[in-house]
N, C-alpha and C. Protein backbone atom coordinates (compact mmCIF):
# COMPACT_ATOMS: atom_id res chain seq x y z
N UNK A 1 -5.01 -14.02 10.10
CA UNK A 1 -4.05 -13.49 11.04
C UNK A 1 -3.13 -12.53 10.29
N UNK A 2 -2.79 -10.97 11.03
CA UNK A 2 -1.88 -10.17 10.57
C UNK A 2 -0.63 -10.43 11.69
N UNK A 3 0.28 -10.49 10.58
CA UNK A 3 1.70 -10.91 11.58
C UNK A 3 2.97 -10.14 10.56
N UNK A 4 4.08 -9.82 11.26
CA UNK A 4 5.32 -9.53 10.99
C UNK A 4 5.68 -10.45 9.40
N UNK A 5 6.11 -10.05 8.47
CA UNK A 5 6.59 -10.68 7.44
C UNK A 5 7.97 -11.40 8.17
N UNK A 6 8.05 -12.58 7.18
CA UNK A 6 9.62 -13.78 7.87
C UNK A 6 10.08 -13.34 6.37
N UNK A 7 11.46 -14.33 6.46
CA UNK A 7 11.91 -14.23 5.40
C UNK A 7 11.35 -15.37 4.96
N UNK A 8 11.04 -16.70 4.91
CA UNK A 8 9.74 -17.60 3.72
C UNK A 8 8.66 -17.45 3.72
N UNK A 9 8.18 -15.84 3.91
CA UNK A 9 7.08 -15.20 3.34
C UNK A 9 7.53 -14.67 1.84
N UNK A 10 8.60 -14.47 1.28
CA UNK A 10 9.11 -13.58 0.25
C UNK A 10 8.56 -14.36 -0.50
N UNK A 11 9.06 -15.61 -1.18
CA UNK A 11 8.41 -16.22 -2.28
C UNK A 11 6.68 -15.97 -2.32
N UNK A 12 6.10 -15.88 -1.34
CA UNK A 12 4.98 -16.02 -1.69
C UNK A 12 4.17 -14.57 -2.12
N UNK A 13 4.98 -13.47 -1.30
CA UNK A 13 4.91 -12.33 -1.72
C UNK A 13 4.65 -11.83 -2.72
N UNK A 14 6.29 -12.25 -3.32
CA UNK A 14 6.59 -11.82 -4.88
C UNK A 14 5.58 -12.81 -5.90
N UNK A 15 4.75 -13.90 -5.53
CA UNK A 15 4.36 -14.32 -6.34
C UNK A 15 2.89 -13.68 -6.58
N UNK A 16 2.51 -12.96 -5.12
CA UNK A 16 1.51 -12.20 -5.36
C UNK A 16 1.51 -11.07 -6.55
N UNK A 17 2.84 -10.38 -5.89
CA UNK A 17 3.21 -9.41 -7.09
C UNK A 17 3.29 -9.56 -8.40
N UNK A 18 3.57 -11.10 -8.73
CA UNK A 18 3.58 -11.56 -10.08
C UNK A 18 2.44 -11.72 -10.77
N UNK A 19 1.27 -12.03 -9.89
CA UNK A 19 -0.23 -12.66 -10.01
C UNK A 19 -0.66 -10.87 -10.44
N UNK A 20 -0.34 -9.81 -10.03
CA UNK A 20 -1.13 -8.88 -9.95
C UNK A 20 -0.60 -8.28 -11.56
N UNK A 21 0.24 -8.52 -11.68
CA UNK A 21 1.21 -7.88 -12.96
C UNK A 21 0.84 -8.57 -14.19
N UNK A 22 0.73 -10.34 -13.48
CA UNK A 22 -0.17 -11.12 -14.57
C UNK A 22 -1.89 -10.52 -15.28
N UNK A 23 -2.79 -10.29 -13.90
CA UNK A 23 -3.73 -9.47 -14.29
C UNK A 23 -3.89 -8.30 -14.98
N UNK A 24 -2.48 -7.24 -15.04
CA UNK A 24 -2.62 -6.21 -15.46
C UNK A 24 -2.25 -6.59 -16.74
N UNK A 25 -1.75 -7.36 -17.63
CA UNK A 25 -1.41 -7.54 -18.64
C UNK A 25 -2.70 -7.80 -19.47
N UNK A 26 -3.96 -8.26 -19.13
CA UNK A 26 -4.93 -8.49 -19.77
C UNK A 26 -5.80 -7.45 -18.86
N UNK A 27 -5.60 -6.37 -18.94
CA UNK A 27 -6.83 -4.82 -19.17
C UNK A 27 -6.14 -4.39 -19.93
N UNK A 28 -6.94 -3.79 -20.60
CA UNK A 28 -6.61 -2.44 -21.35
C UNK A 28 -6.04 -1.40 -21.15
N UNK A 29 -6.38 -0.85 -19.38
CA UNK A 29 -5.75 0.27 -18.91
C UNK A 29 -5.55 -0.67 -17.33
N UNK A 30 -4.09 0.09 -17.26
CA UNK A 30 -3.53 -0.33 -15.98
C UNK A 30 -4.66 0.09 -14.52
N UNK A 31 -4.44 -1.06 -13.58
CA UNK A 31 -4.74 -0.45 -12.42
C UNK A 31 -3.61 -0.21 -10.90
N UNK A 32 -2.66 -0.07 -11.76
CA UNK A 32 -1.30 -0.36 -10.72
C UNK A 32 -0.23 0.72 -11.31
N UNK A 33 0.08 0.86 -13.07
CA UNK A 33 0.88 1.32 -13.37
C UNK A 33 2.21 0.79 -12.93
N UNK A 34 2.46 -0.12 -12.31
CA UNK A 34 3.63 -0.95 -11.82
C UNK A 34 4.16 -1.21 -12.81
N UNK A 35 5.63 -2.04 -13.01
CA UNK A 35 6.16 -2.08 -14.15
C UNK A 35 6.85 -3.39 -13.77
N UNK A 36 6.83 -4.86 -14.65
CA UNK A 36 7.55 -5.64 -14.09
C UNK A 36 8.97 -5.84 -14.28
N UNK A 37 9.79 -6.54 -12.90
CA UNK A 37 10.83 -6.28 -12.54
C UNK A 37 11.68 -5.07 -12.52
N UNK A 38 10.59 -3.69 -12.35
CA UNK A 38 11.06 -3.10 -11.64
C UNK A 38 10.43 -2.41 -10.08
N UNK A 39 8.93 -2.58 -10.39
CA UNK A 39 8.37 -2.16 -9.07
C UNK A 39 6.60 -3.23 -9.18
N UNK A 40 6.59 -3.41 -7.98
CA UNK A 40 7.35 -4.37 -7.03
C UNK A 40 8.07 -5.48 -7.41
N UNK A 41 9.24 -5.22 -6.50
CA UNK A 41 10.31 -7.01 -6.98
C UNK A 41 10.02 -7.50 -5.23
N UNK A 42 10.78 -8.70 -5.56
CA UNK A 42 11.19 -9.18 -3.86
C UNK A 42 11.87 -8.44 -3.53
N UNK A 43 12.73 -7.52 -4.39
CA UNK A 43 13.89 -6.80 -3.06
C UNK A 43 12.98 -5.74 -2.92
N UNK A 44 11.96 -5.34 -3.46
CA UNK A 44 11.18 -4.38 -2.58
C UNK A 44 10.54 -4.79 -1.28
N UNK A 45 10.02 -6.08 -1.21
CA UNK A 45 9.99 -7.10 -0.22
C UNK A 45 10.61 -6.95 1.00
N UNK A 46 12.07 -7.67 0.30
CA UNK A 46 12.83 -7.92 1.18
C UNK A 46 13.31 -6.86 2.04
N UNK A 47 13.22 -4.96 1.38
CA UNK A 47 13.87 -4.22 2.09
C UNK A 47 13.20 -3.94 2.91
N UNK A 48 11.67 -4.17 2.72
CA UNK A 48 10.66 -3.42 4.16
C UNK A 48 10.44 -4.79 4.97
N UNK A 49 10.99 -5.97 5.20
CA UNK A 49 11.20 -7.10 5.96
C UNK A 49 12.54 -6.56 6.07
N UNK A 50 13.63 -6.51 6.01
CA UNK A 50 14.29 -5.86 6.97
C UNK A 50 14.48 -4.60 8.16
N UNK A 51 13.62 -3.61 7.36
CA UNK A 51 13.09 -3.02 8.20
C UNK A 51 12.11 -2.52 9.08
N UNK A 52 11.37 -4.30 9.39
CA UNK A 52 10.33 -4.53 10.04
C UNK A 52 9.54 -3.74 9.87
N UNK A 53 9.07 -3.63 8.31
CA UNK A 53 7.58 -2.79 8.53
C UNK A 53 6.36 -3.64 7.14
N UNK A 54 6.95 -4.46 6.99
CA UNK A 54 6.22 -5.39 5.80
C UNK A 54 5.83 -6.72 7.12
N UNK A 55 4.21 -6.11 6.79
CA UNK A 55 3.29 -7.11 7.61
C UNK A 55 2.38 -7.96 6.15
N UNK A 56 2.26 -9.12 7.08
CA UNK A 56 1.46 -10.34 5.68
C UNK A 56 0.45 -10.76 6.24
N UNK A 57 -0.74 -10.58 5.73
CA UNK A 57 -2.49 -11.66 6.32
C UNK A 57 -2.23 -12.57 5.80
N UNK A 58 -2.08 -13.68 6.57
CA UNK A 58 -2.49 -14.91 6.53
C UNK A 58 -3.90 -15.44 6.65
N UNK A 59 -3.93 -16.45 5.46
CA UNK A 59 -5.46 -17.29 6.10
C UNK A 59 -5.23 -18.10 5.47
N UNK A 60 -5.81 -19.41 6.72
CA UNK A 60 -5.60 -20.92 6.54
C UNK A 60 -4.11 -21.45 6.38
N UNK A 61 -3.14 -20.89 7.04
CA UNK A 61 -1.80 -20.94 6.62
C UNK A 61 -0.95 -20.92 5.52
N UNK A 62 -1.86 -19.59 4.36
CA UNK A 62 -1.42 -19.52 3.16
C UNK A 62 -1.22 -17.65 3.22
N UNK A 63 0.00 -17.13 2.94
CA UNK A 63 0.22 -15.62 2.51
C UNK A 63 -0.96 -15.22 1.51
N UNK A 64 -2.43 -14.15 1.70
CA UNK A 64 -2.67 -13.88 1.03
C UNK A 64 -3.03 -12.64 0.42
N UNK A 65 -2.16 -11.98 1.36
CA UNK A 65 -1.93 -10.17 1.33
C UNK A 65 -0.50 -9.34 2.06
N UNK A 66 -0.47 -8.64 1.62
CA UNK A 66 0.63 -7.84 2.29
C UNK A 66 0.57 -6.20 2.60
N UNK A 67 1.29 -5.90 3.39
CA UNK A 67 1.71 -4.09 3.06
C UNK A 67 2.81 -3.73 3.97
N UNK A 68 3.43 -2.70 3.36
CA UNK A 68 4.37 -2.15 4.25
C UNK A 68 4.29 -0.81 4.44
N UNK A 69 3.85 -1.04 6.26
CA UNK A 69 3.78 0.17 7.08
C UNK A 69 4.64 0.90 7.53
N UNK A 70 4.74 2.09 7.28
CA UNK A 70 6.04 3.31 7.65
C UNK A 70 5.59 4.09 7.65
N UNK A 71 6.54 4.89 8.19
CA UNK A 71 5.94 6.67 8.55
C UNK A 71 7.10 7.47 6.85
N UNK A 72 7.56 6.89 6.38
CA UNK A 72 7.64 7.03 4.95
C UNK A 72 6.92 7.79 3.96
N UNK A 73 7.59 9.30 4.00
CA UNK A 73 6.18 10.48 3.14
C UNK A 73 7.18 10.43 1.85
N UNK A 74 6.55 10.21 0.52
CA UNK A 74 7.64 10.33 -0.71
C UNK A 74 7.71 11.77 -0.75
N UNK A 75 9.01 12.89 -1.53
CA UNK A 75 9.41 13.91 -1.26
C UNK A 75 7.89 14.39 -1.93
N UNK A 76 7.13 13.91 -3.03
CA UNK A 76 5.76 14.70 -3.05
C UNK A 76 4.67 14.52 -2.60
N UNK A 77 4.74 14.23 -1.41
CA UNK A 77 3.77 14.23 -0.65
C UNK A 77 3.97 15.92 0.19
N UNK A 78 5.24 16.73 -0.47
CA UNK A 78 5.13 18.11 -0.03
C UNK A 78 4.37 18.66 -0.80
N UNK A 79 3.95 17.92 -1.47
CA UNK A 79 3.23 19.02 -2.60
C UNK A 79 1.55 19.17 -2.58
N UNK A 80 1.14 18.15 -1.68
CA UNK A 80 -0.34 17.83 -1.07
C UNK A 80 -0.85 18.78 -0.48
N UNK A 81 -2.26 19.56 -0.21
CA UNK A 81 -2.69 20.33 0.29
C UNK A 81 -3.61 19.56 1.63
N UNK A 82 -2.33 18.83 2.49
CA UNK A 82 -3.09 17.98 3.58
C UNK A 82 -3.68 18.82 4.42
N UNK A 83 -5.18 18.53 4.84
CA UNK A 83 -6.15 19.09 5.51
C UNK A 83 -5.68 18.67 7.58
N UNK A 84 -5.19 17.25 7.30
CA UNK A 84 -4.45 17.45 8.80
C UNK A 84 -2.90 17.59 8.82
N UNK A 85 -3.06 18.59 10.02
CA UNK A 85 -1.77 18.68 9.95
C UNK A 85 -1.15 18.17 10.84
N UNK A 86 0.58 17.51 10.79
CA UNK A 86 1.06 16.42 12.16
C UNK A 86 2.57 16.77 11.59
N UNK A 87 3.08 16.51 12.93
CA UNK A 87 4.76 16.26 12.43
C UNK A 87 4.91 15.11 11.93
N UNK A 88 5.79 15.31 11.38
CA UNK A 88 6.31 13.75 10.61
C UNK A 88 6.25 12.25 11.15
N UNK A 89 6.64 12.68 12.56
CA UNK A 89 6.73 11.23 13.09
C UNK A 89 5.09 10.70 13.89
N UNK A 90 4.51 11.80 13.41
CA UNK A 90 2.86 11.45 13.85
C UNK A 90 2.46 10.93 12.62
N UNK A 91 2.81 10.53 11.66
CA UNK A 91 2.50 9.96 10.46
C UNK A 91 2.92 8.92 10.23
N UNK A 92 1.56 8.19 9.26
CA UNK A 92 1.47 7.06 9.43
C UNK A 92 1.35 6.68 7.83
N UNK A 93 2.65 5.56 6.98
CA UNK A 93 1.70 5.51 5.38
C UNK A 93 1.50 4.20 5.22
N UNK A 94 0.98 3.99 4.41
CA UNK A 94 0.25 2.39 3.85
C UNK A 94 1.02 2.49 2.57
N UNK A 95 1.91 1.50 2.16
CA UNK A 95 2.72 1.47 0.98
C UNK A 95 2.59 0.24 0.46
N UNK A 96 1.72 -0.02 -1.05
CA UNK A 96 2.05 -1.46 -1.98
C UNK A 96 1.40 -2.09 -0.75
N UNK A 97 -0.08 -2.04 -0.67
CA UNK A 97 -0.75 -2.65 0.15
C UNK A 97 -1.29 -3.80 -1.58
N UNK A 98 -1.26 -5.54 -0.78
CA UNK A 98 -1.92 -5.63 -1.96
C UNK A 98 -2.33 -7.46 -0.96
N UNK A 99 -3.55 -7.79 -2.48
CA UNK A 99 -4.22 -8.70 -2.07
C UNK A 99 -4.15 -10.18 -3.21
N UNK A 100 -3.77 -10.97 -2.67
CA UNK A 100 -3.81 -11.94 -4.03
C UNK A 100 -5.50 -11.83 -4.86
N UNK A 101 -5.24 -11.46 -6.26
CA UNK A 101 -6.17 -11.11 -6.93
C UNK A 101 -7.28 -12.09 -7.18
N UNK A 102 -7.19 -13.60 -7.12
CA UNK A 102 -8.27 -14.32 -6.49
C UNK A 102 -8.97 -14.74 -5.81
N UNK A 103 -8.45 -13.35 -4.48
CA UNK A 103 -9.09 -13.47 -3.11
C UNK A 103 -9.87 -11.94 -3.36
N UNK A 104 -9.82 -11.36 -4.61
CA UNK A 104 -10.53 -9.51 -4.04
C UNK A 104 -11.56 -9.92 -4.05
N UNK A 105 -11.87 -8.85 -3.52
CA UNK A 105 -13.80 -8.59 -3.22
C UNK A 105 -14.10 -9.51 -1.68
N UNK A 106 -13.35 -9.95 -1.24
CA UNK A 106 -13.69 -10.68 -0.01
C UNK A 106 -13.70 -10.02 1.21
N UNK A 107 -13.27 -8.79 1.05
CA UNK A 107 -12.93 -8.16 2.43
C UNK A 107 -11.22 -7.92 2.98
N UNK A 108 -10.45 -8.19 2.23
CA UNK A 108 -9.63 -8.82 2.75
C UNK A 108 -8.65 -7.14 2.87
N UNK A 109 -8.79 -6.90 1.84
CA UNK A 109 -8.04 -5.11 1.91
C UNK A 109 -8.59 -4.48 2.80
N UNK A 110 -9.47 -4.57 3.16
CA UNK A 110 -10.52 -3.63 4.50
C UNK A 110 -9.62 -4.32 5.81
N UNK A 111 -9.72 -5.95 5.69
CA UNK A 111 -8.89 -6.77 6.85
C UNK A 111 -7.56 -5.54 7.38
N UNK A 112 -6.52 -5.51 6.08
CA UNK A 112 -5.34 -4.94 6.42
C UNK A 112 -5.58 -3.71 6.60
N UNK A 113 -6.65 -2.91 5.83
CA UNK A 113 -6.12 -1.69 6.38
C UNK A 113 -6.78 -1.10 7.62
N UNK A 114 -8.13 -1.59 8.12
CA UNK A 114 -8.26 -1.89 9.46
C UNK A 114 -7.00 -1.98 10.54
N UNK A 115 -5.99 -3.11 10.07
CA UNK A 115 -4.94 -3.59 11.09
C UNK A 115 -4.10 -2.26 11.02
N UNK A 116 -3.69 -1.69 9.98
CA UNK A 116 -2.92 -0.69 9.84
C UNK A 116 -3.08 0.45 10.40
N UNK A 117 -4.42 1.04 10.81
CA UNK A 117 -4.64 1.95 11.42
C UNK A 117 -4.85 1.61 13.17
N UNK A 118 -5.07 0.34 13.05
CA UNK A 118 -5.12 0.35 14.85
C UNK A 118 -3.52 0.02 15.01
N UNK A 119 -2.76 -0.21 13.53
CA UNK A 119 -1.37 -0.69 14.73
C UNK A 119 -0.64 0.89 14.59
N UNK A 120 -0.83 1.81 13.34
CA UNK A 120 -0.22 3.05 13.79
C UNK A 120 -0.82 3.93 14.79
N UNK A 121 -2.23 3.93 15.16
CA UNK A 121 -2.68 4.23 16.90
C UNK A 121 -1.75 3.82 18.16
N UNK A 122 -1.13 2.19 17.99
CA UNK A 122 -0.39 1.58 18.80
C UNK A 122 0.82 2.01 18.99
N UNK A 123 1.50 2.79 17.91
CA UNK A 123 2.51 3.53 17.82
C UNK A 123 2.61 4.81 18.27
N UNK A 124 1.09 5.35 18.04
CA UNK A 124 0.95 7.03 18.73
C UNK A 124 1.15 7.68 17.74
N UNK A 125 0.45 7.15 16.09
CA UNK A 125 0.81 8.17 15.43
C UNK A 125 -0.85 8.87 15.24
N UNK A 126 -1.09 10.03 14.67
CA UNK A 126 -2.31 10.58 14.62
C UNK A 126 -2.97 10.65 13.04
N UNK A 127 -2.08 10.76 12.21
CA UNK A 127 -2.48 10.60 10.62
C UNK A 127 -2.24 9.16 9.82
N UNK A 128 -2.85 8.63 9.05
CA UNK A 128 -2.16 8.00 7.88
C UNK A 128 -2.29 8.36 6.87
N UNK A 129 -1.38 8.16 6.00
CA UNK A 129 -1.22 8.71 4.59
C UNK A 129 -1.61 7.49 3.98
N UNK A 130 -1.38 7.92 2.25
CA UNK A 130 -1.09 7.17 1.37
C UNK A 130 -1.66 7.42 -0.01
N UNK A 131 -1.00 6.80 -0.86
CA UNK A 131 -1.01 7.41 -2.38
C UNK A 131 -1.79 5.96 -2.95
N UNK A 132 -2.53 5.95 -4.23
CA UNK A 132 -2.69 5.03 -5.15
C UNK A 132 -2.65 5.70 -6.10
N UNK A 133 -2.45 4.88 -7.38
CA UNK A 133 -2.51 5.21 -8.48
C UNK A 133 -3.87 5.50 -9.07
N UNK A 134 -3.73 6.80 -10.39
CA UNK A 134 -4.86 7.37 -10.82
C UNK A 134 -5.55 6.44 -11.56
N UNK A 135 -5.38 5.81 -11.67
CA UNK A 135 -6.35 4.51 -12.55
C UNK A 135 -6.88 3.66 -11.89
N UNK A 136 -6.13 2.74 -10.62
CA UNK A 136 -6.68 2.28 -9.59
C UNK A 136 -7.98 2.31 -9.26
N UNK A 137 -8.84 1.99 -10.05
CA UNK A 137 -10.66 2.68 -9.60
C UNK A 137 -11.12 1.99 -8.54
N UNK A 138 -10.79 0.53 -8.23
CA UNK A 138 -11.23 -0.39 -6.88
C UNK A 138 -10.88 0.34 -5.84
N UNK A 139 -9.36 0.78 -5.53
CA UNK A 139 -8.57 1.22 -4.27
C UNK A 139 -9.33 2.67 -4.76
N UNK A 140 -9.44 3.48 -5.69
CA UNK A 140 -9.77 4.94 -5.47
C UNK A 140 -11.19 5.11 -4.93
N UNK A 141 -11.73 3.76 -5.20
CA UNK A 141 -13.37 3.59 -4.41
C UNK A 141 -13.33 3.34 -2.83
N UNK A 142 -12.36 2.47 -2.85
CA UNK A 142 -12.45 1.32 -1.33
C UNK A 142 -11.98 2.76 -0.50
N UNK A 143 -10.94 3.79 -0.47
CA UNK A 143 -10.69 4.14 0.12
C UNK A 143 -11.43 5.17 1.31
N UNK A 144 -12.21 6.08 -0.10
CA UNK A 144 -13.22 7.13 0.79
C UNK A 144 -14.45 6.13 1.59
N UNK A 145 -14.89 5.12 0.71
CA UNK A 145 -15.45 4.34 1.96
C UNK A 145 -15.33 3.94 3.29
N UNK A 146 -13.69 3.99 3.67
CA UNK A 146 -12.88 3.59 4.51
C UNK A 146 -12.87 4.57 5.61
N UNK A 147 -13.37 6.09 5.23
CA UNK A 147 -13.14 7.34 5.92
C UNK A 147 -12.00 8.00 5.54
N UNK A 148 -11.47 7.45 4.26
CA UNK A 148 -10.44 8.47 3.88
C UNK A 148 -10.58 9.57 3.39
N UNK A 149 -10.01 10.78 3.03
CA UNK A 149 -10.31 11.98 2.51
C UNK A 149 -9.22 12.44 1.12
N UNK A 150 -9.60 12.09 0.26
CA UNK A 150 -8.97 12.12 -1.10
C UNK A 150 -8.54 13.96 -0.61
N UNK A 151 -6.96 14.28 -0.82
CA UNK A 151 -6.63 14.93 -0.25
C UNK A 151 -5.59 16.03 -1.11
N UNK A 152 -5.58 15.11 -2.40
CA UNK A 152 -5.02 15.47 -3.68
C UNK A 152 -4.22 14.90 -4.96
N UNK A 153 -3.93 15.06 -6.18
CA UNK A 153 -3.05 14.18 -6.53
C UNK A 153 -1.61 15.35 -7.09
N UNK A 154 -0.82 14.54 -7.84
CA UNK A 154 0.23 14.87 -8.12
C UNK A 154 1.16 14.23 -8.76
N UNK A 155 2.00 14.40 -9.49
CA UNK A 155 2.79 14.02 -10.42
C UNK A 155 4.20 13.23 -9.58
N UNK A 156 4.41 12.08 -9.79
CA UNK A 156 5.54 11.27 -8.71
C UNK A 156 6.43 10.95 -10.18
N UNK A 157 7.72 10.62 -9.33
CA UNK A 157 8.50 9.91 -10.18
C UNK A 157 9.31 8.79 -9.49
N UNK A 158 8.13 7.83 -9.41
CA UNK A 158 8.74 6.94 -8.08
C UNK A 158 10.09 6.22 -8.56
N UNK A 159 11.12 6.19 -8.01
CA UNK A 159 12.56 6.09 -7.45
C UNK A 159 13.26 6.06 -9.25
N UNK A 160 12.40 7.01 -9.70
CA UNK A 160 13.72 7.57 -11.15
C UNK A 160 13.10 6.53 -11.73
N UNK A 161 11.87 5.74 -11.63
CA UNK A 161 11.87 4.11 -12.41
C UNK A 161 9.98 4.61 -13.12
N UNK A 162 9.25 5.18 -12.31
CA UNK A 162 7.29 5.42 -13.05
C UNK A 162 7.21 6.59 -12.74
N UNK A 163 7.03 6.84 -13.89
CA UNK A 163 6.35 8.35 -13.66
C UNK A 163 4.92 8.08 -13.88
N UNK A 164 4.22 8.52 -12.94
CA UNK A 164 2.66 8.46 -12.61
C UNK A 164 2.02 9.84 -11.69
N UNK A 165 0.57 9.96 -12.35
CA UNK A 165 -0.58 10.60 -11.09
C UNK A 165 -1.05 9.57 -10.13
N UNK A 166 -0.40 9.86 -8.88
CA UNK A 166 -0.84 9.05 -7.70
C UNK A 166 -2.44 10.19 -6.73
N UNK A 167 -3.25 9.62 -6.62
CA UNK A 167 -4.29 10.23 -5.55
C UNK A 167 -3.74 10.03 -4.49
N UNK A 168 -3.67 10.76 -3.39
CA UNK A 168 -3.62 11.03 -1.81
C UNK A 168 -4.57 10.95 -1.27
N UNK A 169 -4.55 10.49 -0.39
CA UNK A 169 -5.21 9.97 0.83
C UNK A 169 -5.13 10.44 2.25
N UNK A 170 -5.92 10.71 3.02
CA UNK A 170 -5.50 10.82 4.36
C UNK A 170 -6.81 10.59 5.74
N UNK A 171 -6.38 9.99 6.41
CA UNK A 171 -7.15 9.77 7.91
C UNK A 171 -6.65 10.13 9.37
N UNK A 172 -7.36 10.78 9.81
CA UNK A 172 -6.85 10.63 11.77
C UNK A 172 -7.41 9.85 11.90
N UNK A 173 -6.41 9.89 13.18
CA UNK A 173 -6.65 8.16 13.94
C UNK A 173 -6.85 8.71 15.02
């Protein structure tokens, strides 16, 4: 089940986030580039559960994925050579979509981002966006499978805290 994040979804959230940060510590090369306690924390959590856009899959009555949906373009996403074009509020992004890492390979990221595109249809938006990181090779695979259209990358400096090459993404809906 995809449902609205509560607030005693957070612990379980952030522990995802912890589980994923745990994994990245044993590769060699990052697949997140995340940095701990500074991206993702719970108050990254907590701010897109306040502003009702952090949805959580449940199964079997255990949190075992998340993402937070917004029409949220980071300022370089001006710098993309997007092939569709929409006003802003016809846009749709997938942000820190993630899966507890002893559930991948199950389907379960396809689950959410399935939900994500029929619930920004539900909204009336016509595009979704979204960025992953250049190392990311699972998500830089899963995506064009998905019908996405790798759309460009670019140099971010997400909130003054990672500087990273994120790939772009994009789909009509």
């Amino acid at each position: 089940m995809i449902r609205l994040a509560r607030d005693t979804d957070l612990d379980s959230i952030t522990q995802i986030y912890e589980e994923i940060l745990d994994q990245e510590d044993t590769r060699p090369a990052s697949y997140t580039n995340w940095q701990r306690g500074r991206y993702p924390t719970r108050d990254t959590a907590h701010q897109a559960l306040k502003e009702g856009t952090l949805w959580v899959l449940e199964e079997e009555g255990a949190v075992c994925g998340c993402v937070n949906l917004n029409g949220i373009q980071l300022p370089e996403y001006s710098q993309i050579p997007w092939s569709i074009s929409a006003a802003p509020d016809e846009v749709g992004v997938i942000h820190t979509l993630v899966i507890r890492p002893r559930l991948s390979g199950q389907g379960l990221a396809r689950k959410l981002v399935d939900f994500c595109e029929a619930e920004l249809r539900r909204q009336g938006k016509r595009v979704v966006r979204l960025d992953t990181y250049e190392g990311n090779h699972p998500a830089n695979a899963m995506y064009p499978r998905l019908g996405y259209r790798f759309a460009g990358a670019t140099e971010f400096f997400f909130q003054n805290l990672i500087h990273e090459v994120l790939n772009c993404y994009e789909k009509a809906l």
